[in-house]
N, C-alpha and C. Protein backbone atom coordinates (compact mmCIF):
# COMPACT_ATOMS: atom_id res chain seq x y z
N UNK A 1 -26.16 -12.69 -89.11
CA UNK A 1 -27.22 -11.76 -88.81
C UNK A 1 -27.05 -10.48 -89.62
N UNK A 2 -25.66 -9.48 -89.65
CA UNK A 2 -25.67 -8.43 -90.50
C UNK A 2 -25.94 -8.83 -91.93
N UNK A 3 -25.94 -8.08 -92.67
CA UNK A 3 -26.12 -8.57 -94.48
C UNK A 3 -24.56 -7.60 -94.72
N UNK A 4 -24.89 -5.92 -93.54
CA UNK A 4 -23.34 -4.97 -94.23
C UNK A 4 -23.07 -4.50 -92.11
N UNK A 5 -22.20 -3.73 -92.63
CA UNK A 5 -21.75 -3.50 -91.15
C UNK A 5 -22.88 -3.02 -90.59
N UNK A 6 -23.94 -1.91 -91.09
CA UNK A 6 -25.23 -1.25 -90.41
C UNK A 6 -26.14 -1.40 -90.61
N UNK A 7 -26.44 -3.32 -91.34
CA UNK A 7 -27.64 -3.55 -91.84
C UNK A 7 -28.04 -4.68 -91.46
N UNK A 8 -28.78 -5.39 -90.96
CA UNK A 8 -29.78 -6.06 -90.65
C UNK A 8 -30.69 -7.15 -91.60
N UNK A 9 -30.35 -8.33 -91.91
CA UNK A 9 -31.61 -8.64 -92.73
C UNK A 9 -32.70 -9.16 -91.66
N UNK A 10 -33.63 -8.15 -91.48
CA UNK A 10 -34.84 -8.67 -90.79
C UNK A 10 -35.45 -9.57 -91.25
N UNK A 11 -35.67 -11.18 -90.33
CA UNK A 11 -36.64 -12.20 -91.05
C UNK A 11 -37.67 -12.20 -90.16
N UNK A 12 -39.21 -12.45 -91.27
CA UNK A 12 -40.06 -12.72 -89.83
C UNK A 12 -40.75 -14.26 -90.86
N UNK A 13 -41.03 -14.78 -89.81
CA UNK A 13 -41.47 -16.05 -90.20
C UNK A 13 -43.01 -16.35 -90.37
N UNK A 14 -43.38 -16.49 -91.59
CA UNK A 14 -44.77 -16.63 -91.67
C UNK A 14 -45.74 -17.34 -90.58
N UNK A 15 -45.08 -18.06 -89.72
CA UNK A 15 -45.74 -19.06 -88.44
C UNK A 15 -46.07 -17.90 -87.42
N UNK A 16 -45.15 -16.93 -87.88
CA UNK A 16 -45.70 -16.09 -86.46
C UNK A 16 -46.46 -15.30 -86.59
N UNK A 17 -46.85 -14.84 -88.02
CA UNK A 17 -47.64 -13.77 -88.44
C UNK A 17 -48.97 -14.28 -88.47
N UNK A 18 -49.79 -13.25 -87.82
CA UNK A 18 -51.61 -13.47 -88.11
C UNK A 18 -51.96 -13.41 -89.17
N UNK A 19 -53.17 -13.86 -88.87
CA UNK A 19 -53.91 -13.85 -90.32
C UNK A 19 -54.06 -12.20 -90.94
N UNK A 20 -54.05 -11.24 -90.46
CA UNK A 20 -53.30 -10.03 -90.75
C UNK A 20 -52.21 -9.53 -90.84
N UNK A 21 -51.19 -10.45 -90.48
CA UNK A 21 -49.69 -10.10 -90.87
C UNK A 21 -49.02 -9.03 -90.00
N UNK A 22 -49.70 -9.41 -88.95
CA UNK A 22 -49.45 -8.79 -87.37
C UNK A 22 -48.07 -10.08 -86.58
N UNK A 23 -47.11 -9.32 -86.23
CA UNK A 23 -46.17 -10.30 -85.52
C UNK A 23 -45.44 -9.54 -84.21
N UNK A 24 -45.26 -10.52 -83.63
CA UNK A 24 -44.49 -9.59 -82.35
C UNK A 24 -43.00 -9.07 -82.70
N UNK A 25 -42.80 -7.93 -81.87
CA UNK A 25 -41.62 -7.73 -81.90
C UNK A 25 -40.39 -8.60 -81.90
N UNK A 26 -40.69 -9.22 -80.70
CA UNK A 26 -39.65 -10.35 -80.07
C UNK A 26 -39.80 -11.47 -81.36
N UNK A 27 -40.63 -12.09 -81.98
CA UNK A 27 -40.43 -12.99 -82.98
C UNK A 27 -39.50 -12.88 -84.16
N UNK A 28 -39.84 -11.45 -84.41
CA UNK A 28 -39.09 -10.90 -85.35
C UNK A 28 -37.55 -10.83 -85.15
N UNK A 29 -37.49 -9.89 -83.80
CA UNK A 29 -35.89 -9.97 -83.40
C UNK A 29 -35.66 -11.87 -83.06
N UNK A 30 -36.24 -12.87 -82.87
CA UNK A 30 -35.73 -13.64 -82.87
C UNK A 30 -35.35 -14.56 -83.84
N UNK A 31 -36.52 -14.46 -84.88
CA UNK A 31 -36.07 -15.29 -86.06
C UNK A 31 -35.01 -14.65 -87.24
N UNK A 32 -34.67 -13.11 -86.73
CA UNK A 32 -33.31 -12.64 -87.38
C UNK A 32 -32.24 -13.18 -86.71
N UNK A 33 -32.19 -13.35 -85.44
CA UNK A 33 -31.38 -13.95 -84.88
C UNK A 33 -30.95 -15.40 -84.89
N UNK A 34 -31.89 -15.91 -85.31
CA UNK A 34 -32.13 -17.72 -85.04
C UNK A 34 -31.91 -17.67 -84.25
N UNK A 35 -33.29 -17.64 -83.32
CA UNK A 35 -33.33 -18.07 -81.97
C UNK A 35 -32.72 -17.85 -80.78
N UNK A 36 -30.90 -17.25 -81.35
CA UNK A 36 -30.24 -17.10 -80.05
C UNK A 36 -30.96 -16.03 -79.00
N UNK A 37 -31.17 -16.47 -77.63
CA UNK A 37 -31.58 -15.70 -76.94
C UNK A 37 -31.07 -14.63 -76.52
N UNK A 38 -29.56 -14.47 -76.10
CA UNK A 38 -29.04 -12.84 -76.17
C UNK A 38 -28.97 -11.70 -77.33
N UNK A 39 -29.16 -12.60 -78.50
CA UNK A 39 -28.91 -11.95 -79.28
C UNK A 39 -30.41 -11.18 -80.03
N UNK A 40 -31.47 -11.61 -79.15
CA UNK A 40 -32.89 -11.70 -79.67
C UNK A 40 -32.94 -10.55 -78.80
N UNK A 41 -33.03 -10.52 -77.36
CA UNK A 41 -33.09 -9.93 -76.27
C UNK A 41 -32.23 -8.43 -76.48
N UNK A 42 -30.79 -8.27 -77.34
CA UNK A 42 -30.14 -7.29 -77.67
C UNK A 42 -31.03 -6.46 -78.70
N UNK A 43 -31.32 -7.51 -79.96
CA UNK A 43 -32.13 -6.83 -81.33
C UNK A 43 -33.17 -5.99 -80.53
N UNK A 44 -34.20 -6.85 -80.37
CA UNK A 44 -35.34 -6.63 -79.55
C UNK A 44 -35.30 -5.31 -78.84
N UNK A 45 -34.27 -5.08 -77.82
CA UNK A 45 -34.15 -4.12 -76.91
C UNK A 45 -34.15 -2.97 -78.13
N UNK A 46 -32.84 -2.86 -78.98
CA UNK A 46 -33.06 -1.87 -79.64
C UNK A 46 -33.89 -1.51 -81.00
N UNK A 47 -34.69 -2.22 -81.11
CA UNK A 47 -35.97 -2.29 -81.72
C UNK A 47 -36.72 -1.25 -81.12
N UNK A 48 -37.07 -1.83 -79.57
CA UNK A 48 -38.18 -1.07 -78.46
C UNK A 48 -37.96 0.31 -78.56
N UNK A 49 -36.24 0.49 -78.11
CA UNK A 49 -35.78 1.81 -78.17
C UNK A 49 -35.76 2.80 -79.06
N UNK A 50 -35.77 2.34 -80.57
CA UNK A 50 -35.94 2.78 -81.82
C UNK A 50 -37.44 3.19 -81.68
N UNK A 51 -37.95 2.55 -81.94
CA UNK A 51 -39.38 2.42 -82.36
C UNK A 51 -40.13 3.44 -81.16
N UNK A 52 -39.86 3.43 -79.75
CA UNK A 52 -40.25 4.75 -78.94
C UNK A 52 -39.39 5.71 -79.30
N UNK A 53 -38.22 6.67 -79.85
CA UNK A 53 -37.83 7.32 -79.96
C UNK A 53 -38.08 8.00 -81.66
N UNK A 54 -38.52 6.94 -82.14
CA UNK A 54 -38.69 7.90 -83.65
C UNK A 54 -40.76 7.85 -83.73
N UNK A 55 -41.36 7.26 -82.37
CA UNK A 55 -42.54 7.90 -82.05
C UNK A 55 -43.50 6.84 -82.53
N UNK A 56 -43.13 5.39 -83.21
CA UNK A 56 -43.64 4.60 -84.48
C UNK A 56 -45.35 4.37 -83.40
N UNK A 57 -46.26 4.54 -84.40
CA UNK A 57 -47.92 4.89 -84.26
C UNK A 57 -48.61 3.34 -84.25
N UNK A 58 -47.64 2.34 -84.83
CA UNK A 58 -48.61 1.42 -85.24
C UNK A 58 -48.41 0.00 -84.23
N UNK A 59 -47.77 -0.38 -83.05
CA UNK A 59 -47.66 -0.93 -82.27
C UNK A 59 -49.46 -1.23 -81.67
N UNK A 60 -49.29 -2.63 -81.35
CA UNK A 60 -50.71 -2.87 -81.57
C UNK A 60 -50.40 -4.00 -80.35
N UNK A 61 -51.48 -3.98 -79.29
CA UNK A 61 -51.71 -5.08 -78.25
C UNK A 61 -53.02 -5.32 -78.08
N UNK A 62 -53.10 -6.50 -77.65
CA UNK A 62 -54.72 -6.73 -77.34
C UNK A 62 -55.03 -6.25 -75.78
N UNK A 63 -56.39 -5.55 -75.67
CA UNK A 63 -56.58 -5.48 -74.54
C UNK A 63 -56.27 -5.97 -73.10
N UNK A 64 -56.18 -7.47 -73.15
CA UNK A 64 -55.56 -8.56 -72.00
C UNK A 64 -54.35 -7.94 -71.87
N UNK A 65 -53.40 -7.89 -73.23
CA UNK A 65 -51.90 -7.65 -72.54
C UNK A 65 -51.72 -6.53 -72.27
N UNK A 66 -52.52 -5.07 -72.81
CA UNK A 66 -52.40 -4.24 -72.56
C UNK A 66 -52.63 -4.21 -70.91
N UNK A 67 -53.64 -4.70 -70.41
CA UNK A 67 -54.29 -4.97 -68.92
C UNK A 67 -53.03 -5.71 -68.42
N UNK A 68 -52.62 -6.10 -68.76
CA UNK A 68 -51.32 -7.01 -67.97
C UNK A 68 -50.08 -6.49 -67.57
N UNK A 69 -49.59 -5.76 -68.98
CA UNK A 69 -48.66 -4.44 -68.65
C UNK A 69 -48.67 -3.32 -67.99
N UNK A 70 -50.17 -2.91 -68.03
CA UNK A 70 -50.17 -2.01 -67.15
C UNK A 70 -50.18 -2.51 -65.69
N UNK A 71 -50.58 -3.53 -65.26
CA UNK A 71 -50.23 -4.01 -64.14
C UNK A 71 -48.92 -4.43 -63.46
N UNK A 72 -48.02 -5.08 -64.69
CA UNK A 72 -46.66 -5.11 -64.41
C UNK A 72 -46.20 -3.52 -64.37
N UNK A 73 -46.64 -2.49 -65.28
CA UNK A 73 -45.63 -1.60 -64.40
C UNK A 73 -46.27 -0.94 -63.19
N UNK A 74 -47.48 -0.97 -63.03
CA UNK A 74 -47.45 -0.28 -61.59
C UNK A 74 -47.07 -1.22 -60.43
N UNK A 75 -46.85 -2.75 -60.81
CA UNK A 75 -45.79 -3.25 -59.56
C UNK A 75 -44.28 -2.78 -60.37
N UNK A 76 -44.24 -2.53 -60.81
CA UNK A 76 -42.45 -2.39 -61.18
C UNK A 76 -42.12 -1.50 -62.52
N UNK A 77 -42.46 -0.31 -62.31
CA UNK A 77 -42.21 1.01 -63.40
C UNK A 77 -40.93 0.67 -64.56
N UNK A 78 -39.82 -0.63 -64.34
CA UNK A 78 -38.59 -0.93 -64.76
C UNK A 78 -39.25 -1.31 -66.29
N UNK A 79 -40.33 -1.96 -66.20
CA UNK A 79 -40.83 -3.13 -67.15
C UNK A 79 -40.69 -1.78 -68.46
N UNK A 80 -40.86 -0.29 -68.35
CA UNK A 80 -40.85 0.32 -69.54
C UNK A 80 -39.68 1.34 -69.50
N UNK A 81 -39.13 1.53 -68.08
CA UNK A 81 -37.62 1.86 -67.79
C UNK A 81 -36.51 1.21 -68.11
N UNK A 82 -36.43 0.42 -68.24
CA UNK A 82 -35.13 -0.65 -68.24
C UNK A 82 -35.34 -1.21 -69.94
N UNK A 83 -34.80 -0.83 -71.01
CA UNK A 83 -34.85 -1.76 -71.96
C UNK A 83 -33.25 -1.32 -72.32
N UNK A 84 -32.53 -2.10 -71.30
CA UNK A 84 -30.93 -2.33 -71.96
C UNK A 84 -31.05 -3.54 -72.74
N UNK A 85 -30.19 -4.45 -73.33
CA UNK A 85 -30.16 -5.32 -74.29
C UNK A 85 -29.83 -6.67 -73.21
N UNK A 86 -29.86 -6.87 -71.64
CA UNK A 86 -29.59 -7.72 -70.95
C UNK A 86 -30.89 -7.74 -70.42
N UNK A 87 -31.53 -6.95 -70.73
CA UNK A 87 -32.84 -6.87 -69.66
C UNK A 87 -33.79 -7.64 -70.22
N UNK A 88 -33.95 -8.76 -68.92
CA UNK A 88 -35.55 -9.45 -69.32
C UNK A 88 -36.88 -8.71 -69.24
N UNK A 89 -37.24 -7.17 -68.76
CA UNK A 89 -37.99 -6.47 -69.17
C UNK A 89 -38.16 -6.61 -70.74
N UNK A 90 -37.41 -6.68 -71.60
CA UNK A 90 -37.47 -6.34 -73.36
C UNK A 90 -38.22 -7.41 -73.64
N UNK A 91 -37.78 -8.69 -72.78
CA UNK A 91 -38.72 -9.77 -73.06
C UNK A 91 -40.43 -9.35 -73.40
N UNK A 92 -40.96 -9.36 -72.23
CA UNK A 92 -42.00 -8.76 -71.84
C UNK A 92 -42.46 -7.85 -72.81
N UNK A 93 -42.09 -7.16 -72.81
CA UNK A 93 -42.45 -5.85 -73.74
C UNK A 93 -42.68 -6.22 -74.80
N UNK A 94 -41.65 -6.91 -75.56
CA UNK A 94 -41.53 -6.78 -77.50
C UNK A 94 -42.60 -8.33 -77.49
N UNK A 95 -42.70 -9.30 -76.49
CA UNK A 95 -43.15 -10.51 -76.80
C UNK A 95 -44.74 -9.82 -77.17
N UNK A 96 -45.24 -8.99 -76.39
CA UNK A 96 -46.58 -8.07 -76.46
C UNK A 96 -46.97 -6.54 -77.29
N UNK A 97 -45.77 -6.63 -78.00
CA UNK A 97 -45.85 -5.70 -78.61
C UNK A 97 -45.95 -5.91 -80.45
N UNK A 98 -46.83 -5.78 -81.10
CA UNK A 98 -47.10 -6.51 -82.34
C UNK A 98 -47.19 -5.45 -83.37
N UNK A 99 -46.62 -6.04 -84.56
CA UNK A 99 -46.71 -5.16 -85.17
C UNK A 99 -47.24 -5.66 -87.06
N UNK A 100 -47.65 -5.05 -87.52
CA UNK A 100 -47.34 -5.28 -89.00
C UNK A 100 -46.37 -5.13 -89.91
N UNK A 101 -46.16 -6.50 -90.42
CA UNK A 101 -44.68 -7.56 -90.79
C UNK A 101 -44.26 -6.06 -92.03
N UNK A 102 -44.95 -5.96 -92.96
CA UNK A 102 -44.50 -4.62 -94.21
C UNK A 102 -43.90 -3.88 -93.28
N UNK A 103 -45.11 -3.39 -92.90
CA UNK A 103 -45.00 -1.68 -92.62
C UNK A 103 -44.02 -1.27 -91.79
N UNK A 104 -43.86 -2.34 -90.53
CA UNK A 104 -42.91 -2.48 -89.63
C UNK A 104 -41.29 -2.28 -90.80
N UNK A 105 -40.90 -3.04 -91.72
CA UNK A 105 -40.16 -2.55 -91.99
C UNK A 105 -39.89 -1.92 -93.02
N UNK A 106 -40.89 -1.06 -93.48
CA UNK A 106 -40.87 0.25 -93.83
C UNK A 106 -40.15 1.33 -93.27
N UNK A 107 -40.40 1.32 -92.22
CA UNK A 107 -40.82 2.17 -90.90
C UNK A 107 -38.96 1.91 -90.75
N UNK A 108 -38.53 0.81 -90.68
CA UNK A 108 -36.99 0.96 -90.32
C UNK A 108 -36.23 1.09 -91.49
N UNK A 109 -36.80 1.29 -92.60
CA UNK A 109 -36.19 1.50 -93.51
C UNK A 109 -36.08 3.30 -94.06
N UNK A 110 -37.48 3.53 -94.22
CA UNK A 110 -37.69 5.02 -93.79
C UNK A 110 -36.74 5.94 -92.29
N UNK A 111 -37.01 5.19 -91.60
CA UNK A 111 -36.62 6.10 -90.41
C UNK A 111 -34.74 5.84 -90.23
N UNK A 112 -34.59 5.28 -91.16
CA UNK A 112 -33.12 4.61 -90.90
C UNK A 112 -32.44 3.91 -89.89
N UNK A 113 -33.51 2.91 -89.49
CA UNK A 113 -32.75 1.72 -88.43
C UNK A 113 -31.07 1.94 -88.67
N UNK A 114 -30.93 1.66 -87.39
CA UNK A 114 -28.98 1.89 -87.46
C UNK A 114 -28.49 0.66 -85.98
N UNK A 115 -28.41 -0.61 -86.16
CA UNK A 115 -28.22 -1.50 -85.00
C UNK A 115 -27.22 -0.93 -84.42
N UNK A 116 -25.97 -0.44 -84.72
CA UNK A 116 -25.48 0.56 -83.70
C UNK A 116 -25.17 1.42 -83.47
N UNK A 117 -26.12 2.21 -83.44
CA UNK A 117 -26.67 3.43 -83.07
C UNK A 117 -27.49 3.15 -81.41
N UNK A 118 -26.97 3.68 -80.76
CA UNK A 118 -27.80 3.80 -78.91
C UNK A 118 -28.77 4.83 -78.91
N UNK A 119 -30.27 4.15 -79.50
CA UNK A 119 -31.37 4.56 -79.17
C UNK A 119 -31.81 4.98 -77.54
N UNK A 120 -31.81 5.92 -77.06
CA UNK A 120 -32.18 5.47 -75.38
C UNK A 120 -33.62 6.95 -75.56
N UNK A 121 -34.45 6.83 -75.31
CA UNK A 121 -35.73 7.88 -74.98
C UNK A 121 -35.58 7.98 -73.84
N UNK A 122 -36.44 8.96 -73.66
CA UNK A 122 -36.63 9.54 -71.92
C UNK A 122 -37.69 8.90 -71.59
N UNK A 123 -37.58 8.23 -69.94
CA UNK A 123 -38.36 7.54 -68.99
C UNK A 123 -39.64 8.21 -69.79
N UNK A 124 -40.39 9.51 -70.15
CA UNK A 124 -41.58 10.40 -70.00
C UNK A 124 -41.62 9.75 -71.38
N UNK A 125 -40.96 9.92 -72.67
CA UNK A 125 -41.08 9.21 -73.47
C UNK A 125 -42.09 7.83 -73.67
N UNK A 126 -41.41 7.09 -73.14
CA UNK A 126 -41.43 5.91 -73.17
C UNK A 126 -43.43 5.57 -72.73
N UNK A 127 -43.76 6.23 -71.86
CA UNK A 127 -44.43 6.32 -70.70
C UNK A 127 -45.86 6.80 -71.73
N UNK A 128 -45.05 7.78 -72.30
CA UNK A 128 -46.44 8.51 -73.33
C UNK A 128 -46.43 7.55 -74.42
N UNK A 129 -45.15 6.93 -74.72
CA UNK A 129 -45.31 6.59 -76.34
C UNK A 129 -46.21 5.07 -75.92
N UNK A 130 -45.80 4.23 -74.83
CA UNK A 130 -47.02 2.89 -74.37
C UNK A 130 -48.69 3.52 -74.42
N UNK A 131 -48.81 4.70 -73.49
CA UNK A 131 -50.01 4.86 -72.84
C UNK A 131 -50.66 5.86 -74.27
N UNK A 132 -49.79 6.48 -75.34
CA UNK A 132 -50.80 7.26 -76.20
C UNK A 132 -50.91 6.54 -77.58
N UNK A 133 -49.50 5.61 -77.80
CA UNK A 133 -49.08 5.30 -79.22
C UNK A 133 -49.39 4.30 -79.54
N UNK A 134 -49.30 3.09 -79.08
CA UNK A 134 -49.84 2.17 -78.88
C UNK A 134 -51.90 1.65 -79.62
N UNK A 135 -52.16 0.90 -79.91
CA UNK A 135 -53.18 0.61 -80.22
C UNK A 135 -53.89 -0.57 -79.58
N UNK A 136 -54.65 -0.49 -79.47
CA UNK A 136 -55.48 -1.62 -78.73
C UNK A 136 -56.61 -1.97 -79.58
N UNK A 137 -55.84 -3.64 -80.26
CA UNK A 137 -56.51 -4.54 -81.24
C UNK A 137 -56.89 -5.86 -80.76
């Protein structure tokens, strides 16, 4: 999975990308991973955490899941609280959270992705960066 000790070769797999070159989070952290599920669920998490803490604009959901999430968190506020790297919340989140395959890693290349580095935002964070940052495609 590393290429150097603080680097990452991100793969995303053309099967998962739209016909706009829109892919989920979780695909991405998984096909860097091959598939392993903790290790998808770890990437992933700090993906989420990255990506709300350096503010990233271009996170894109369709209306349905947007409607869905917001329903999961007002039964359970955790779903955007909880993104440790064990948490099946990250599931949820990054599986609905899409992005564009470039720019996306632009964006970690620019902003200096660091896999270990402990991204953590504030609950209020998190809360504004779903409900303002986010796009609905």
């Amino acid at each position: 999975m590393a290429a150097a000790e603080d680097e990452i070769d991100f793969k995303i797999s053309p099967d998962d990308q739209d016909e706009h070159s829109f892919v989920s989070i979780w695909n991405i952290a998984s096909a860097t991973c091959d598939g392993q599920l903790a290790e998808t669920r770890a990437l992933a998490s700090k993906l989420l955490n990255f990506l709300c803490k350096r503010d990233c604009d271009f996170v894109v959901c369709s209306s349905a899941n947007i409607e869905y999430l917001d329903e999961k968190f007002e039964s359970d506020n955790k779903i955007l609280y909880d993104w440790k790297p064990e948490s099946e919340h990250v599931d949820i989140i990054a599986q609905h959270a899409e992005v564009p395959g470039k720019a996306f890693m632009s964006f970690l290349k620019t902003h200096k992705f660091n896999p270990e580095t402990k991204y953590n935002p504030r609950r209020a964070d998190r809360v504004e960066w779903f409900n303002d940052r986010w796009c609905i495609g």
